[in-house]
Protein backbone atom coordinates (compact mmCIF):
# COMPACT_ATOMS: atom_id res chain seq x y z
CA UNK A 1 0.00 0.00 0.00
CA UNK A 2 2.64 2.56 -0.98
CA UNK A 3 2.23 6.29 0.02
CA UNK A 4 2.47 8.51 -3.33
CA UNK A 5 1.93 12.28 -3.48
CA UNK A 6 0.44 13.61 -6.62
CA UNK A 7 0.02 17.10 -7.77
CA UNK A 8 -3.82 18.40 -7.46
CA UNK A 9 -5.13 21.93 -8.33
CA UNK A 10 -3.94 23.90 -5.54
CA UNK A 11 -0.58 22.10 -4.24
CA UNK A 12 0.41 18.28 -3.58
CA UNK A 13 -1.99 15.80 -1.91
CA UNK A 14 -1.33 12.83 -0.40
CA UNK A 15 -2.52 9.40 -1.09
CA UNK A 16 -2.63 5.51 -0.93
CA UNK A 17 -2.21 3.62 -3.68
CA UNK A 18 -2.59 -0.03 -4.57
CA UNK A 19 -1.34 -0.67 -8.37
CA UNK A 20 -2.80 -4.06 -9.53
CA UNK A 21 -0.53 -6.96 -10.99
CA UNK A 22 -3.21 -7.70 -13.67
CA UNK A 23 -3.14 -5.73 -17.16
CA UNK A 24 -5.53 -3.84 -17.95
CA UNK A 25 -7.26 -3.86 -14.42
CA UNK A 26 -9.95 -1.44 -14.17
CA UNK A 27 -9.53 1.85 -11.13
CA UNK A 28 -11.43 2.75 -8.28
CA UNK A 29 -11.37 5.88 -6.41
CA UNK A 30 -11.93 6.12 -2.97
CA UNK A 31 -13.34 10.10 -1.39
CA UNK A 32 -13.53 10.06 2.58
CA UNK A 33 -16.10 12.14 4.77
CA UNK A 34 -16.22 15.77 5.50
CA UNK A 35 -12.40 17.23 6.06
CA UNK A 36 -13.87 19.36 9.18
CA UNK A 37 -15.72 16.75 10.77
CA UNK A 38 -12.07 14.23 10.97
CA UNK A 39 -12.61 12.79 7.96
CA UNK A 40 -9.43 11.48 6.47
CA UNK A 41 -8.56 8.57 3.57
CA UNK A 42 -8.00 6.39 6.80
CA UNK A 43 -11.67 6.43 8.29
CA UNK A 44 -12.64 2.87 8.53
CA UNK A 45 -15.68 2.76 5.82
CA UNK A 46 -13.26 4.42 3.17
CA UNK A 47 -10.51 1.81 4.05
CA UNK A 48 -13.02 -1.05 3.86
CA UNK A 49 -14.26 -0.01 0.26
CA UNK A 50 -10.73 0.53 -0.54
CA UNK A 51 -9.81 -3.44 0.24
CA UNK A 52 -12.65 -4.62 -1.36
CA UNK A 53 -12.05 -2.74 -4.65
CA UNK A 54 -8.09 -3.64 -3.85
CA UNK A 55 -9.01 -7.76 -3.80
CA UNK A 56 -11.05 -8.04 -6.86
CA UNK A 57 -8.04 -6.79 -8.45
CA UNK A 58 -8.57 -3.32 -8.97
CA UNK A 59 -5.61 -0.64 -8.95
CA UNK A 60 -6.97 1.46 -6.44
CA UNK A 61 -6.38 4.92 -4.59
CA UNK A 62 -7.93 6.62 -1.56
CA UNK A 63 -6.10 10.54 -0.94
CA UNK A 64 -6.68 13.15 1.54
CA UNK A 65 -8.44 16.48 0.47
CA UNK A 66 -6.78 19.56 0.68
CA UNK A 67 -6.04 20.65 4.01
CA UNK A 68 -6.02 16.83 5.52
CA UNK A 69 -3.23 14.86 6.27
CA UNK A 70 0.05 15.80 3.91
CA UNK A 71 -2.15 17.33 1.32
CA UNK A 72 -1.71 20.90 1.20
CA UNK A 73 -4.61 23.93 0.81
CA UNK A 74 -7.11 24.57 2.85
CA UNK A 75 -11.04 23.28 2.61
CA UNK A 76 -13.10 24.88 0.19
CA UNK A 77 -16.49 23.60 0.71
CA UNK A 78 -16.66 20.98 -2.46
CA UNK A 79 -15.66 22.86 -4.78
CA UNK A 80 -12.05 22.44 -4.63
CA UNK A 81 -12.52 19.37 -2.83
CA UNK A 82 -14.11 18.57 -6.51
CA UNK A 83 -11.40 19.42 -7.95
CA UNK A 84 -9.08 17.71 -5.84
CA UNK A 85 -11.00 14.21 -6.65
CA UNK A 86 -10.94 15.00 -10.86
CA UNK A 87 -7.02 15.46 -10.27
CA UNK A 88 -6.67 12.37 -8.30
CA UNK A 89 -8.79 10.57 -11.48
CA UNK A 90 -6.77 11.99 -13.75
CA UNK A 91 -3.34 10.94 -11.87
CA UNK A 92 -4.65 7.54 -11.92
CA UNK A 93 -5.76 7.48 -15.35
CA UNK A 94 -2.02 8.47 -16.27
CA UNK A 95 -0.89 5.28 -14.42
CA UNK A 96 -3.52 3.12 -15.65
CA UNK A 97 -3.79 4.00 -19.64
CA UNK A 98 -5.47 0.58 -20.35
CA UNK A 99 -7.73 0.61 -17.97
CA UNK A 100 -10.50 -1.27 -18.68
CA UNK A 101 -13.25 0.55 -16.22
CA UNK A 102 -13.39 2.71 -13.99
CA UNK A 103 -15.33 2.95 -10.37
CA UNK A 104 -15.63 5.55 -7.71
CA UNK A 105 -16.56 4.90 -4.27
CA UNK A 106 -17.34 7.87 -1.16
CA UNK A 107 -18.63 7.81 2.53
CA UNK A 108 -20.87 10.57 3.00
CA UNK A 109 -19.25 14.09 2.00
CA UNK A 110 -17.47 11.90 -0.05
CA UNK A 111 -20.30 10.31 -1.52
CA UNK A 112 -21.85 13.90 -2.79
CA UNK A 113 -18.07 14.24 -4.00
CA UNK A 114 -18.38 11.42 -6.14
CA UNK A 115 -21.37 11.63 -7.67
CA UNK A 116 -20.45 15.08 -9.23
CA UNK A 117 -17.39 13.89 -10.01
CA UNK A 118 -19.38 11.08 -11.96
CA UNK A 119 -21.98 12.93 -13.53
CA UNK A 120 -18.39 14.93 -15.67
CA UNK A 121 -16.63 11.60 -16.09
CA UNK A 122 -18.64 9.91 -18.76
CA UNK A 123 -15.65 6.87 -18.27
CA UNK A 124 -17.15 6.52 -14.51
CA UNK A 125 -18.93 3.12 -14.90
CA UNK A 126 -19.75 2.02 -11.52
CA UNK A 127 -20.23 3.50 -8.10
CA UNK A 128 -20.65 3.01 -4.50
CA UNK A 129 -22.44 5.43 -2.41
CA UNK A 130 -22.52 4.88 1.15
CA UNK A 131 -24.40 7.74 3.29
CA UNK A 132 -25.06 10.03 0.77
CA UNK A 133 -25.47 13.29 2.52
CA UNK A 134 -29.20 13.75 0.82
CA UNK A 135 -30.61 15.89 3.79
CA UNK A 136 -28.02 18.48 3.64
CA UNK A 137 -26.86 18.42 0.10
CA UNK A 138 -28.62 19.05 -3.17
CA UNK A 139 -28.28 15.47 -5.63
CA UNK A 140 -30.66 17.12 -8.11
CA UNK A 141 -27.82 17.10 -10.32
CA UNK A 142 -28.05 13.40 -11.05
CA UNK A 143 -30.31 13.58 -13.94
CA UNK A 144 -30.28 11.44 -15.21
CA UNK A 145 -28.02 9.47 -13.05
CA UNK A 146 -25.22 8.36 -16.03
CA UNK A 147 -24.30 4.72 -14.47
CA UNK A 148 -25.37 1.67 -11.82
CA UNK A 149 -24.71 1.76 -8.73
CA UNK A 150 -24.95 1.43 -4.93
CA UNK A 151 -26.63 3.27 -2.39
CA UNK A 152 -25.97 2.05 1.34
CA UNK A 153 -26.94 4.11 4.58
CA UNK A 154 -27.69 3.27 8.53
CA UNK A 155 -31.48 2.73 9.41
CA UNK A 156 -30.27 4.71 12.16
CA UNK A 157 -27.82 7.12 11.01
CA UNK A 158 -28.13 9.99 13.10
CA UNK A 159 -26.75 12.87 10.69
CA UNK A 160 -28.11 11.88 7.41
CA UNK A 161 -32.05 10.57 8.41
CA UNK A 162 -32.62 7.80 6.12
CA UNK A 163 -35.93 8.89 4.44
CA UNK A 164 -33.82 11.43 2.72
CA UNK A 165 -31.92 8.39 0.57
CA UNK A 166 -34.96 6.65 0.30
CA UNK A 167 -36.15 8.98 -1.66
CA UNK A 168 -33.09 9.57 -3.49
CA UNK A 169 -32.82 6.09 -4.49
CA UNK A 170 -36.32 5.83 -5.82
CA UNK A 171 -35.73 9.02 -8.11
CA UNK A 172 -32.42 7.16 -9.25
CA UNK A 173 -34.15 4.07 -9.23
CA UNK A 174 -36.98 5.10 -11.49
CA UNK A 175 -34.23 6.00 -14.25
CA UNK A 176 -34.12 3.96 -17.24
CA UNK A 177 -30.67 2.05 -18.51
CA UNK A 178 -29.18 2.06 -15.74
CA UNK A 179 -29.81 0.24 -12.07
CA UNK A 180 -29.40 1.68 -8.63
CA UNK A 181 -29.65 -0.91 -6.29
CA UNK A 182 -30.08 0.13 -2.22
CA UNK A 183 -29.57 -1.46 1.20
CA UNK A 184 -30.60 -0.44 4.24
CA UNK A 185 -27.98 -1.56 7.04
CA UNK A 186 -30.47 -2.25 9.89
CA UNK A 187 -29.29 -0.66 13.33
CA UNK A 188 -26.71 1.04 11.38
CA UNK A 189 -25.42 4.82 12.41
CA UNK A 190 -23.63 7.11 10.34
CA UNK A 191 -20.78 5.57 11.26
CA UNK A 192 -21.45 2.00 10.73
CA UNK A 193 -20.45 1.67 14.42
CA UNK A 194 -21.32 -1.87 15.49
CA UNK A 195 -22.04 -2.57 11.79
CA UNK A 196 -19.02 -2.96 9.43
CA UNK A 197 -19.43 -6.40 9.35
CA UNK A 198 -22.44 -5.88 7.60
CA UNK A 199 -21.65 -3.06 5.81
CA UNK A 200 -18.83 -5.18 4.23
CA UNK A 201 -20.99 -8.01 2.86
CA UNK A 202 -23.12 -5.25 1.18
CA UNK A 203 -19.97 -3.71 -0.77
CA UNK A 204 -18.62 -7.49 -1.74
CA UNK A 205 -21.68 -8.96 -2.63
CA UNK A 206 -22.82 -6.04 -4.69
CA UNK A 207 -18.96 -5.58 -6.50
CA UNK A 208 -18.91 -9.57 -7.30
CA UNK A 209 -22.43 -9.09 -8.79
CA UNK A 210 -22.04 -6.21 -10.99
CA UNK A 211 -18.44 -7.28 -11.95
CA UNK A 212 -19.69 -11.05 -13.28
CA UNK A 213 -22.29 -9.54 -15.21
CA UNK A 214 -20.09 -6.96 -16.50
CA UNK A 215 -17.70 -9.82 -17.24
């Protein structure tokens, strides 16, 4: 899991970086929670989405924002933060010319992060969403919503309330050619306290699905 610093809009960030062994093995990118509520490329949920991309053979990469960690800047409420996740895409993209797919994954902030980032990436193909911030952030810009996916979030998260994605996922879930699948982690926080167990069969079984029939 070598550390690598890459260049992003506004000075170096830092990152993590798995390169897989297998040519042309599709990329994942990894966005963590909100910079200035502690999150950081190391939070648990961003790690776990970051081994399970990581053993299906992806070359994958989780960084820090601007202003976490090593990576330089300060926080610039998404919008640089945006900009800091299309750099990290493209730095991967560099390493990876052969690609063949690529996914993005986010926890919460994160997850708002990627989505934007998706809906300018027409190459984006997949995507995991866990906690989608839908009560405090706008996701009107996913229309349509340009590929399948993965919404997961807490029955019981307390920052996010979960009728918020549920209606999310039925507007993306209405959309035609493509599929938004969504699971409901019962008992599960914002966090995922007591409930990465779970959380972790939800991200496998989904990838192993939507990778054999991609297959």
């Amino acid at each position: 899991m070598p550390e690598v610093i890459f260049n992003g809009p506004e000075g170096r960030l830092e990152g993590r970086y798995h390169h897989s062994k297998k040519p042309g093995a599709p990329i994942a990118l990894i966005l963590h929670p909100h910079p200035q509520f502690g999150g950081t490329m190391n939070n648990k949920v961003v790690y776990a989405l970051y081994q399970a991309f990581t053993k299906r053979g992806f070359s994958t990469l989780r960084f820090n924002f601007r202003g976490v960690g090593r990576s330089q800047s300060t926080f610039d409420n998404g919008q640089g933060e945006m900009s800091d996740a299309a750099a990290a895409l493209d730095w991967m993209q560099a390493h990876n010319p052969n690609a063949q797919g690529c996914w993005i994954a986010g926890f919460s902030f994160g997850a708002w992060i990627s989505m934007q980032l998706m809906m300018r990436r027409p190459e984006i193909s997949g995507f995991i969403s866990v906690a989608p911030p839908a009560s405090q952030h706008d996701f009107s810009f996913l229309a349509p919503c340009p590929a399948s996916g993965i919404l997961i979030h807490g029955e019981r998260d307390e920052i996010v309330p979960v009728d918020s994605v549920d209606k999310l996922a039925a507007k993306l879930k209405s959309q035609k050619n493509i599929t938004v699948d969504y699971e409901v982690v019962k008992g599960g926080d914002h966090f995922f306290g007591d409930h990465m167990d779970q959380l972790n069969k939800i991200v496998e079984a989904y990838l192993d699905k939507a990778l054999t029939q991609a297959a």
